[in-house]
C-alpha atoms as a PDB file:
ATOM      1  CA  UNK A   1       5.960  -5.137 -27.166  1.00  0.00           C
ATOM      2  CA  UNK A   2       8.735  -6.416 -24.996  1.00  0.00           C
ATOM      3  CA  UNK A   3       7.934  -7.313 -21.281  1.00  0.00           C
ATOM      4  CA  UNK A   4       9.992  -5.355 -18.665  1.00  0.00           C
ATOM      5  CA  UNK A   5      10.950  -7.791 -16.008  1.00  0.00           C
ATOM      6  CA  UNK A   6      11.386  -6.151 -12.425  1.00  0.00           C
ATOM      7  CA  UNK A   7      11.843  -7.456  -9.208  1.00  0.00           C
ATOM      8  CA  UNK A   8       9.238  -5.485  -6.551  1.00  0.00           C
ATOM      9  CA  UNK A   9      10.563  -4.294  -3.507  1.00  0.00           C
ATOM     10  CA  UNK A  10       8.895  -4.669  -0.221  1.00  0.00           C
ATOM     11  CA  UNK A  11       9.864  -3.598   2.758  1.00  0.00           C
ATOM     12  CA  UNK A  12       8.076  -4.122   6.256  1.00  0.00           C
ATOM     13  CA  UNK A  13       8.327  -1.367   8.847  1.00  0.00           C
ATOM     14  CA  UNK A  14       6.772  -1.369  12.310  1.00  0.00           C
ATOM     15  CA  UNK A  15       4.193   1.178  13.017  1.00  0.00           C
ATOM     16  CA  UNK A  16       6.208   2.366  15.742  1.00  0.00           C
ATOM     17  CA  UNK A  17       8.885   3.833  13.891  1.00  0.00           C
ATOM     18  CA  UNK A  18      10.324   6.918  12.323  1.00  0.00           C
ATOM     19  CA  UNK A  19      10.068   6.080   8.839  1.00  0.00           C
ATOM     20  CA  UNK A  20       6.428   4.707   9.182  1.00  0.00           C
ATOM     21  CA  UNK A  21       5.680   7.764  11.090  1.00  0.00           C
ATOM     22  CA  UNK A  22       6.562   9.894   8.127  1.00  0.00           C
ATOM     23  CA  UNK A  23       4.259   7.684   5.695  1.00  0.00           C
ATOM     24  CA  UNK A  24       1.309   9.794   6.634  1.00  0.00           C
ATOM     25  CA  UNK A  25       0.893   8.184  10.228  1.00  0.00           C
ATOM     26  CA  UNK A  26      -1.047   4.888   9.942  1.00  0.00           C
ATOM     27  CA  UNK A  27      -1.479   3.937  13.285  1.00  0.00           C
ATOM     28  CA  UNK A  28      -3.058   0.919  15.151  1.00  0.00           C
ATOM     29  CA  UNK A  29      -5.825   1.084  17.419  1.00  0.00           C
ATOM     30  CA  UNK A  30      -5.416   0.060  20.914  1.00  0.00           C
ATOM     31  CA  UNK A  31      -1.020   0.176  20.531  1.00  0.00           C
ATOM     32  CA  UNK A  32      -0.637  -2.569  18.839  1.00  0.00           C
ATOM     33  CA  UNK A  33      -1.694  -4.432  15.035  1.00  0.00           C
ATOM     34  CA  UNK A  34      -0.854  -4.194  11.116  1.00  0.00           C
ATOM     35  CA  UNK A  35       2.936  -3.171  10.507  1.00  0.00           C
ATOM     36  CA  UNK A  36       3.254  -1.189   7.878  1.00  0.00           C
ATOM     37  CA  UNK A  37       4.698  -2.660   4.091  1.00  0.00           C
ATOM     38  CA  UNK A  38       6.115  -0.740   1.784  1.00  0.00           C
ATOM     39  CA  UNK A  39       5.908  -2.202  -2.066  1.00  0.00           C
ATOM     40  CA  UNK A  40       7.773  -0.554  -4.743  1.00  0.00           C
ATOM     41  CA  UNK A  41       5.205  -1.244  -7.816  1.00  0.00           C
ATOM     42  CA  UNK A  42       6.943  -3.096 -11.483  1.00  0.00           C
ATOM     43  CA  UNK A  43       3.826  -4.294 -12.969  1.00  0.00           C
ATOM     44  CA  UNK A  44       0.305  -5.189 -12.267  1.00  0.00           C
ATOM     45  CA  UNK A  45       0.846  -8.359 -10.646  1.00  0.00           C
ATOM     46  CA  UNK A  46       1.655  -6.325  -7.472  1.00  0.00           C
ATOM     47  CA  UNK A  47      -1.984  -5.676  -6.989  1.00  0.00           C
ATOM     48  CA  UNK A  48      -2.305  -9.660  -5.885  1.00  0.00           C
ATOM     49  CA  UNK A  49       0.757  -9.182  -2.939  1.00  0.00           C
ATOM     50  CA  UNK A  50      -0.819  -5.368  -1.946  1.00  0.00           C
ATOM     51  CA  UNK A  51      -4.293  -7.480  -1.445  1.00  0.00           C
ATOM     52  CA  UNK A  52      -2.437 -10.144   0.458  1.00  0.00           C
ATOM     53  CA  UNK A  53      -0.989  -8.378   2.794  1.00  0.00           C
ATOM     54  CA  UNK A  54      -3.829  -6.122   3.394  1.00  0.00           C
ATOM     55  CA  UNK A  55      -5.715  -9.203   3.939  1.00  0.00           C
ATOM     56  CA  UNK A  56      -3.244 -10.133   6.754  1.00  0.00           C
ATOM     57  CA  UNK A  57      -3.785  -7.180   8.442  1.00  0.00           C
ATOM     58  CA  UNK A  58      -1.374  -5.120   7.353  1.00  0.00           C
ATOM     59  CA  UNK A  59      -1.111  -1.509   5.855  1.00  0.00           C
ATOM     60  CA  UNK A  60       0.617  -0.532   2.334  1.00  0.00           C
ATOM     61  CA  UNK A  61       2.367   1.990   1.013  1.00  0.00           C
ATOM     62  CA  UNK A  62       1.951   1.345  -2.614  1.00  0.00           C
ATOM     63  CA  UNK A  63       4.884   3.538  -4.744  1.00  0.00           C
ATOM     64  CA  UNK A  64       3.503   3.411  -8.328  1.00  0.00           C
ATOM     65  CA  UNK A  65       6.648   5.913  -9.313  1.00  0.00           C
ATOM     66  CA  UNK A  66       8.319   3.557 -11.222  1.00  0.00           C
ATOM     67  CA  UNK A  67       5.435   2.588 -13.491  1.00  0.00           C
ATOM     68  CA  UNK A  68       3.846   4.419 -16.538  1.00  0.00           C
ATOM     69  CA  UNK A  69       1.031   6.836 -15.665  1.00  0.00           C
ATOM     70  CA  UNK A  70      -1.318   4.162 -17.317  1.00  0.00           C
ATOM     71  CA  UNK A  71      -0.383   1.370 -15.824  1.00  0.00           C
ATOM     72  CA  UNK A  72       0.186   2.962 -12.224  1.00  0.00           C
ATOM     73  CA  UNK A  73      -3.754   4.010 -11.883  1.00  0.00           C
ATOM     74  CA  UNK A  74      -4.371   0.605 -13.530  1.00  0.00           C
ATOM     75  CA  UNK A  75      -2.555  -1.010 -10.463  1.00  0.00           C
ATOM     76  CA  UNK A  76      -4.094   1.173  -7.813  1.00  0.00           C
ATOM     77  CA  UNK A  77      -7.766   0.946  -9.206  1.00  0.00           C
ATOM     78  CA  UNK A  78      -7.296  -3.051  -8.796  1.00  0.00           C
ATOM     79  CA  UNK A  79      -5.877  -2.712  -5.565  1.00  0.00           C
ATOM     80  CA  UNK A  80      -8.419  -0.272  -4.360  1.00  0.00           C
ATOM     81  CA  UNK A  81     -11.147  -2.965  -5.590  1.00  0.00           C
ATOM     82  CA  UNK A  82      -9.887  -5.531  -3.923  1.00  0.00           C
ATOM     83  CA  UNK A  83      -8.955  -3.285  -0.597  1.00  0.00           C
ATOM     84  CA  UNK A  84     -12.486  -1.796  -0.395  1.00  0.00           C
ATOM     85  CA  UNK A  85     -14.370  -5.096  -0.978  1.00  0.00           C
ATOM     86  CA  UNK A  86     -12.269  -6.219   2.746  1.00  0.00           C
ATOM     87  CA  UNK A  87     -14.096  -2.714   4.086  1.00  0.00           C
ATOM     88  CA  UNK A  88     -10.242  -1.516   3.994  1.00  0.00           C
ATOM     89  CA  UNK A  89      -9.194   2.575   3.315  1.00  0.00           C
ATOM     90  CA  UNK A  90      -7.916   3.782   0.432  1.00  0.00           C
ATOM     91  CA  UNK A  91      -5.648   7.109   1.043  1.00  0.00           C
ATOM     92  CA  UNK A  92      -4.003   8.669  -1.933  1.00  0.00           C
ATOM     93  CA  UNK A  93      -0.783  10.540  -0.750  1.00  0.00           C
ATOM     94  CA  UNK A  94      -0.348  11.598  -3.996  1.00  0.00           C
ATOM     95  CA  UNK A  95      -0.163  10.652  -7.853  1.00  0.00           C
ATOM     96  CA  UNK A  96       2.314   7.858  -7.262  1.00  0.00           C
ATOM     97  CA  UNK A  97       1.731   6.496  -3.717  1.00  0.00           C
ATOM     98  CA  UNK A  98      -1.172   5.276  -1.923  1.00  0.00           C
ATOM     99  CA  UNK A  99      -1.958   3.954   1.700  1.00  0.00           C
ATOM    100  CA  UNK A 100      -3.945   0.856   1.850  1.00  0.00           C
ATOM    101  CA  UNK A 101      -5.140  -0.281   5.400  1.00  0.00           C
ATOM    102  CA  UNK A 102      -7.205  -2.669   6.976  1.00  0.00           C
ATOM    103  CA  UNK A 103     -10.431  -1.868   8.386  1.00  0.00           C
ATOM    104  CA  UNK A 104      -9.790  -1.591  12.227  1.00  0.00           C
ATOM    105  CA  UNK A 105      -6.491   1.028  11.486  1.00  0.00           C
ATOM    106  CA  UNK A 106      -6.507   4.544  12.259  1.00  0.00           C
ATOM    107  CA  UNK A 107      -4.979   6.709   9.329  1.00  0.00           C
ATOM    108  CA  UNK A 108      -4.369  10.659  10.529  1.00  0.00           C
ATOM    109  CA  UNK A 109      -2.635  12.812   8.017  1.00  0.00           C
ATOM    110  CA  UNK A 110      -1.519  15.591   8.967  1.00  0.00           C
END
Protein backbone atom coordinates (compact mmCIF):
# COMPACT_ATOMS: atom_id res chain seq x y z
CA UNK A 1 0.00 0.00 0.00
CA UNK A 2 1.22 3.46 -0.77
CA UNK A 3 1.38 6.07 2.12
CA UNK A 4 -0.73 9.26 1.54
CA UNK A 5 1.32 12.13 2.73
CA UNK A 6 -0.83 15.19 4.06
CA UNK A 7 -0.04 18.15 5.74
CA UNK A 8 -2.73 18.67 8.94
CA UNK A 9 -4.25 21.83 9.33
CA UNK A 10 -4.64 23.56 12.59
CA UNK A 11 -6.07 26.46 13.26
CA UNK A 12 -6.37 28.31 16.76
CA UNK A 13 -9.47 30.37 17.46
CA UNK A 14 -10.24 32.28 20.65
CA UNK A 15 -13.16 31.19 22.62
CA UNK A 16 -14.54 34.49 22.28
CA UNK A 17 -15.34 34.44 18.81
CA UNK A 18 -17.92 33.79 16.16
CA UNK A 19 -16.54 30.86 14.59
CA UNK A 20 -15.70 29.13 17.98
CA UNK A 21 -19.10 30.04 19.05
CA UNK A 22 -20.58 28.00 16.27
CA UNK A 23 -18.28 24.84 17.20
CA UNK A 24 -20.87 23.75 19.69
CA UNK A 25 -19.95 26.54 22.35
CA UNK A 26 -16.91 25.40 24.40
CA UNK A 27 -16.60 27.93 26.80
CA UNK A 28 -14.15 28.74 29.71
CA UNK A 29 -15.03 28.97 33.17
CA UNK A 30 -14.57 32.11 34.99
CA UNK A 31 -14.08 34.34 31.21
CA UNK A 32 -11.06 33.37 30.50
CA UNK A 33 -8.73 29.80 29.59
CA UNK A 34 -8.20 27.09 26.68
CA UNK A 35 -8.64 28.72 23.09
CA UNK A 36 -10.09 26.63 20.97
CA UNK A 37 -7.84 24.49 17.98
CA UNK A 38 -9.16 23.31 15.18
CA UNK A 39 -7.11 20.16 13.48
CA UNK A 40 -8.04 18.95 10.16
CA UNK A 41 -7.16 15.02 10.65
CA UNK A 42 -4.52 13.17 7.56
CA UNK A 43 -3.48 10.24 9.48
CA UNK A 44 -3.15 8.83 12.89
CA UNK A 45 -0.25 10.68 13.98
CA UNK A 46 -2.68 13.59 14.70
CA UNK A 47 -3.84 11.83 17.77
CA UNK A 48 -0.17 12.81 19.43
CA UNK A 49 -0.76 16.94 18.51
CA UNK A 50 -4.85 16.58 19.59
CA UNK A 51 -3.29 15.11 23.09
CA UNK A 52 -0.78 17.92 23.17
CA UNK A 53 -2.72 20.53 22.97
CA UNK A 54 -5.37 19.22 25.15
CA UNK A 55 -2.68 18.78 27.58
CA UNK A 56 -1.95 22.56 27.34
CA UNK A 57 -5.19 23.42 28.14
CA UNK A 58 -6.72 23.79 25.18
CA UNK A 59 -9.97 22.48 23.42
CA UNK A 60 -10.12 20.56 19.87
CA UNK A 61 -12.16 20.32 17.23
CA UNK A 62 -10.96 17.18 15.67
CA UNK A 63 -12.39 17.00 11.68
CA UNK A 64 -11.83 13.30 10.82
CA UNK A 65 -13.73 14.15 7.24
CA UNK A 66 -10.90 13.73 5.29
CA UNK A 67 -9.92 10.28 6.54
CA UNK A 68 -11.40 6.76 5.76
CA UNK A 69 -14.25 5.67 8.04
CA UNK A 70 -11.64 3.15 9.54
CA UNK A 71 -9.05 5.10 10.17
CA UNK A 72 -11.14 8.24 11.41
CA UNK A 73 -12.70 6.17 14.57
CA UNK A 74 -9.17 4.70 14.81
CA UNK A 75 -7.89 8.36 15.38
CA UNK A 76 -10.65 9.47 17.67
CA UNK A 77 -10.64 6.22 19.90
CA UNK A 78 -6.75 7.10 20.53
CA UNK A 79 -7.45 10.53 21.13
CA UNK A 80 -10.35 9.87 23.37
CA UNK A 81 -7.84 7.47 25.41
CA UNK A 82 -5.46 9.73 25.83
CA UNK A 83 -8.10 12.82 26.49
CA UNK A 84 -10.02 10.84 29.16
CA UNK A 85 -6.92 9.49 31.00
CA UNK A 86 -6.20 13.81 31.61
CA UNK A 87 -10.07 13.60 33.14
CA UNK A 88 -10.76 15.68 29.75
CA UNK A 89 -14.52 15.46 27.72
CA UNK A 90 -15.06 13.77 24.84
CA UNK A 91 -18.14 15.36 22.70
CA UNK A 92 -18.97 13.79 19.41
CA UNK A 93 -20.60 16.49 17.11
CA UNK A 94 -21.04 14.03 14.74
CA UNK A 95 -19.44 11.07 12.62
CA UNK A 96 -16.51 13.17 11.50
CA UNK A 97 -15.84 15.81 14.22
CA UNK A 98 -15.31 15.67 17.80
CA UNK A 99 -14.72 18.24 20.71
CA UNK A 100 -11.95 17.43 23.01
CA UNK A 101 -11.59 19.69 26.18
CA UNK A 102 -9.77 19.94 29.19
CA UNK A 103 -11.18 19.16 32.42
CA UNK A 104 -12.02 22.64 33.99
CA UNK A 105 -14.06 23.77 30.41
CA UNK A 106 -17.63 24.15 30.16
CA UNK A 107 -19.07 22.50 26.87
CA UNK A 108 -23.06 23.56 26.27
CA UNK A 109 -24.53 22.38 23.05
CA UNK A 110 -27.27 23.61 22.13
Amino acid sequence: MGSQTCDSQQERLPLGSTAAAASCGAQPLAGHGPALSVVHACGITDAFEVIRVVRANQAVLLNCSQLTSRLGSRLIDICSGGVCAMDGQVHRISSDLVLFAPALTRVACA
